[in-house]
Protein backbone atom coordinates (compact mmCIF):
# COMPACT_ATOMS: atom_id res chain seq x y z
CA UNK A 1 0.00 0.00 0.00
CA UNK A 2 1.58 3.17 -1.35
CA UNK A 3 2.64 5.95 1.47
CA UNK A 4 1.55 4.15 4.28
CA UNK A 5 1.12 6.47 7.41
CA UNK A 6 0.10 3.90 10.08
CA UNK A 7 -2.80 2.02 11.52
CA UNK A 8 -5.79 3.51 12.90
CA UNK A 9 -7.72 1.28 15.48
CA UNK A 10 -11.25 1.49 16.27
CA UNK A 11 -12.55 -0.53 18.97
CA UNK A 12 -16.32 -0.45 18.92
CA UNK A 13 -17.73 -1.60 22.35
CA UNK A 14 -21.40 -0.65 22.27
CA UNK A 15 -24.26 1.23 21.33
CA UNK A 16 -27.07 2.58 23.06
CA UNK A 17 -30.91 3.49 22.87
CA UNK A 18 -30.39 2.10 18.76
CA UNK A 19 -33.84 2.06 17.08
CA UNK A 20 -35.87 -0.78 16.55
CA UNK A 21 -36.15 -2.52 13.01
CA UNK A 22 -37.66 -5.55 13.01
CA UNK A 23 -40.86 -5.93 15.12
CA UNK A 24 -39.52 -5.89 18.53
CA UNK A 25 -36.19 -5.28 18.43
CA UNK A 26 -32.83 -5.20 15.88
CA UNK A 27 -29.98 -7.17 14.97
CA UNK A 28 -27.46 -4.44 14.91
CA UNK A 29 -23.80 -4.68 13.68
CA UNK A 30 -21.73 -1.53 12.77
CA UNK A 31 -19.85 -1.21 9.18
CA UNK A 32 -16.87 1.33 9.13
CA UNK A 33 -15.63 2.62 5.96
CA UNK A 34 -12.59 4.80 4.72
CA UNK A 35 -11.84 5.35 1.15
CA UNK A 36 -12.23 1.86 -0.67
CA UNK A 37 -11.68 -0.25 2.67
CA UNK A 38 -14.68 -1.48 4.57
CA UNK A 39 -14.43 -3.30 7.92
CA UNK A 40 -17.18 -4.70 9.87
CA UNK A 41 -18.22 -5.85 13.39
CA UNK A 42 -19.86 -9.03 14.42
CA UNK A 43 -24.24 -8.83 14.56
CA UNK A 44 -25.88 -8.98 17.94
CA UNK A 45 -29.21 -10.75 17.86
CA UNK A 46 -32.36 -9.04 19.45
CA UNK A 47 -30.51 -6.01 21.00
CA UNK A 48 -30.89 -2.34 21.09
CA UNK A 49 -28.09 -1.55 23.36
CA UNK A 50 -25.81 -4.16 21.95
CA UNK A 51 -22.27 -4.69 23.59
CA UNK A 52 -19.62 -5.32 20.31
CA UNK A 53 -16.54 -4.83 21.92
CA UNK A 54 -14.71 -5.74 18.28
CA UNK A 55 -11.58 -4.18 17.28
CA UNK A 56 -11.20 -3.19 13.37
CA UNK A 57 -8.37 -1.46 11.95
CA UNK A 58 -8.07 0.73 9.15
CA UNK A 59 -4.43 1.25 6.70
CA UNK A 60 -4.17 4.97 7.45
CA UNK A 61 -2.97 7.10 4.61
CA UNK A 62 -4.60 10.30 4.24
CA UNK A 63 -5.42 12.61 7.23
CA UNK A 64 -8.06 14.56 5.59
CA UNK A 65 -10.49 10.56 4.08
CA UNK A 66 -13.70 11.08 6.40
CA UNK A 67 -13.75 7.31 8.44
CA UNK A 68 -17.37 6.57 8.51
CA UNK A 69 -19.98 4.29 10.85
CA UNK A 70 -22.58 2.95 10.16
CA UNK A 71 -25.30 0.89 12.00
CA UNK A 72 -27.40 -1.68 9.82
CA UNK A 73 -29.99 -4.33 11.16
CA UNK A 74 -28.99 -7.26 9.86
CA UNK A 75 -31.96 -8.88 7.63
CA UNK A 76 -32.18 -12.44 6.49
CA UNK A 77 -33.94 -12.23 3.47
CA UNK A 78 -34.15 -8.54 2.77
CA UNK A 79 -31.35 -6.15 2.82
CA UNK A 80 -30.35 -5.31 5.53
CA UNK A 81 -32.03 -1.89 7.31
CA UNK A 82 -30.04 1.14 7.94
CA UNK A 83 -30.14 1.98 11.63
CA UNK A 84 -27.92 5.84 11.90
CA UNK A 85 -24.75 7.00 10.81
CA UNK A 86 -22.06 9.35 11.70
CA UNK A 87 -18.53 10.27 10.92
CA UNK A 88 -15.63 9.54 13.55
CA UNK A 89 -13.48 12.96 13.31
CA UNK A 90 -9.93 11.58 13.84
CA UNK A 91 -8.38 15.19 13.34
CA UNK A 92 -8.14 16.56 16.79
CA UNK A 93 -6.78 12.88 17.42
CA UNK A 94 -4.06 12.99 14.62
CA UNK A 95 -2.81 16.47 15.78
CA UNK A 96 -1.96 14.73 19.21
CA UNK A 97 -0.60 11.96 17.65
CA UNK A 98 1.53 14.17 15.74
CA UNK A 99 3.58 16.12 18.96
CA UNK A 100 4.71 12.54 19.26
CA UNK A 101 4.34 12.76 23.44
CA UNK A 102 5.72 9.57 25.54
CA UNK A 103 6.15 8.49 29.01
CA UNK A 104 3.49 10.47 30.58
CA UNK A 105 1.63 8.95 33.34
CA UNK A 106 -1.17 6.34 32.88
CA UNK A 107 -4.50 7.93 32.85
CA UNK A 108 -2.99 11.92 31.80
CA UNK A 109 -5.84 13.89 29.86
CA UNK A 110 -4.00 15.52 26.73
CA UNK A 111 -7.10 17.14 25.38
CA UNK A 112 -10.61 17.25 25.06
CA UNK A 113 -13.04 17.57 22.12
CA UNK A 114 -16.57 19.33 23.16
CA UNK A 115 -19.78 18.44 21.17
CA UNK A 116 -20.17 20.72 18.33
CA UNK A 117 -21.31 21.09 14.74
CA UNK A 118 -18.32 19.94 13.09
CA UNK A 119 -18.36 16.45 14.59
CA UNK A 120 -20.74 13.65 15.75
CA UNK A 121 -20.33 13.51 19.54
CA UNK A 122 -22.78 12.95 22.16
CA UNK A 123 -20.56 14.34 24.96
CA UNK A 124 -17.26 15.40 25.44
CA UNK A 125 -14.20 13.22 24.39
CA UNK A 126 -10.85 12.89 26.28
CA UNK A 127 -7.95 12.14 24.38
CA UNK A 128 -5.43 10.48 26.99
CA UNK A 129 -2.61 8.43 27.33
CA UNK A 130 -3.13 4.72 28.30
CA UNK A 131 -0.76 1.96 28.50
CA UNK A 132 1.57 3.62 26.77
CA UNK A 133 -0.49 4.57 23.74
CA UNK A 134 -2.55 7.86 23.25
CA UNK A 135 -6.31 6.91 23.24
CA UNK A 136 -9.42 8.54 22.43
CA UNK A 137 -12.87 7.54 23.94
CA UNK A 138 -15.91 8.72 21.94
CA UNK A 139 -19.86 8.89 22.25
CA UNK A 140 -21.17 9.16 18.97
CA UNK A 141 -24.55 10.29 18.34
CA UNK A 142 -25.75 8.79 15.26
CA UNK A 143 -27.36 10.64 12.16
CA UNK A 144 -30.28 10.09 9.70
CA UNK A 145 -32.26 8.57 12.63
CA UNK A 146 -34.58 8.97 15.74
CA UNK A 147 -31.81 8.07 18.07
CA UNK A 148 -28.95 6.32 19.10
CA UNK A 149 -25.28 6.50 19.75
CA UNK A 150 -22.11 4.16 19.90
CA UNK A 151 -19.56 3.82 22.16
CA UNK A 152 -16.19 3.84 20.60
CA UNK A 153 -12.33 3.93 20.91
CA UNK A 154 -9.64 4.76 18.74
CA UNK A 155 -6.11 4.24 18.82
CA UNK A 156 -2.91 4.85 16.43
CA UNK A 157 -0.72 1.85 15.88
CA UNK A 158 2.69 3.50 13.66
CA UNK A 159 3.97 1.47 11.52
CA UNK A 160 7.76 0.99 10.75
């Protein structure tokens, strides 16, 4: 893969108050896209808070390609029902990523991202530094919908 920047993962844990599809409930799974790569979690059955907790990871080359969600209901015979969307905005992340910081202590806050406009979030994000990696927790409200948000986490993975 030509210029290579590094590895973004996204670890989707859960969503939340997701709408209902099928009669009673939904059998959500979450599709993330960037560019021509699509990734994919595993489906919950019967669940409108489902609990994921997959890890996907994206070949990271250019800062400005939107990385997408979406949430589908997965359908048996029909195709499958679109349940929300929303775009992850890595750039606040990225800039962090770029100062380069190590060794700070487990659990410092480098930065948060406030709701606004220009991004997706339910709430606030912190951007910290975890295990020796810099981390960002999200709430993502979803769009196109009546409601619902995901849970996510992302985390950049350089490459040699």
């Amino acid at each position: 893969m030509e210029d290579l920047v590094g590895l973004l993962r996204i670890r989707v844990k859960r969503g939340a108050n997701l709408v209902s599809r099928d009669s009673q409930s939904s059998d959500p799974f979450v599709v993330i896209t960037m560019g021509s790569q699509t990734l994919k979690t595993s489906r919950v059955e019967n669940n409108c808070n489902p609990e994921w907790n997959d890890e996907l990871t994206l070949a990271f080359n250019d800062h400005n390609q939107p990385v997408n969600l979406e949430v589908y209901d997965k359908d048996t015979f029909t195709s499958h029902d679109k349940m929300g969307d929303a775009e992850i905005d890595v750039r606040p992340f990225l800039e962090i990523q770029a100062m380069g910081l190590q060794e700070l202590p487990d659990g410092t806050e480098v930065k948060r991202v406030k709701p606004s406009t220009d991004n997706c979030l339910a709430q606030e994000s912190r951007i910290t530094f975890s295990n020796g990696k810099i981390v960002q927790d999200m709430i993502l409200k979803l769009r196109n919908v009546e409601r619902g948000e995901v849970e996510i986490q992302i985390e950049w993975i350089s490459v040699p």
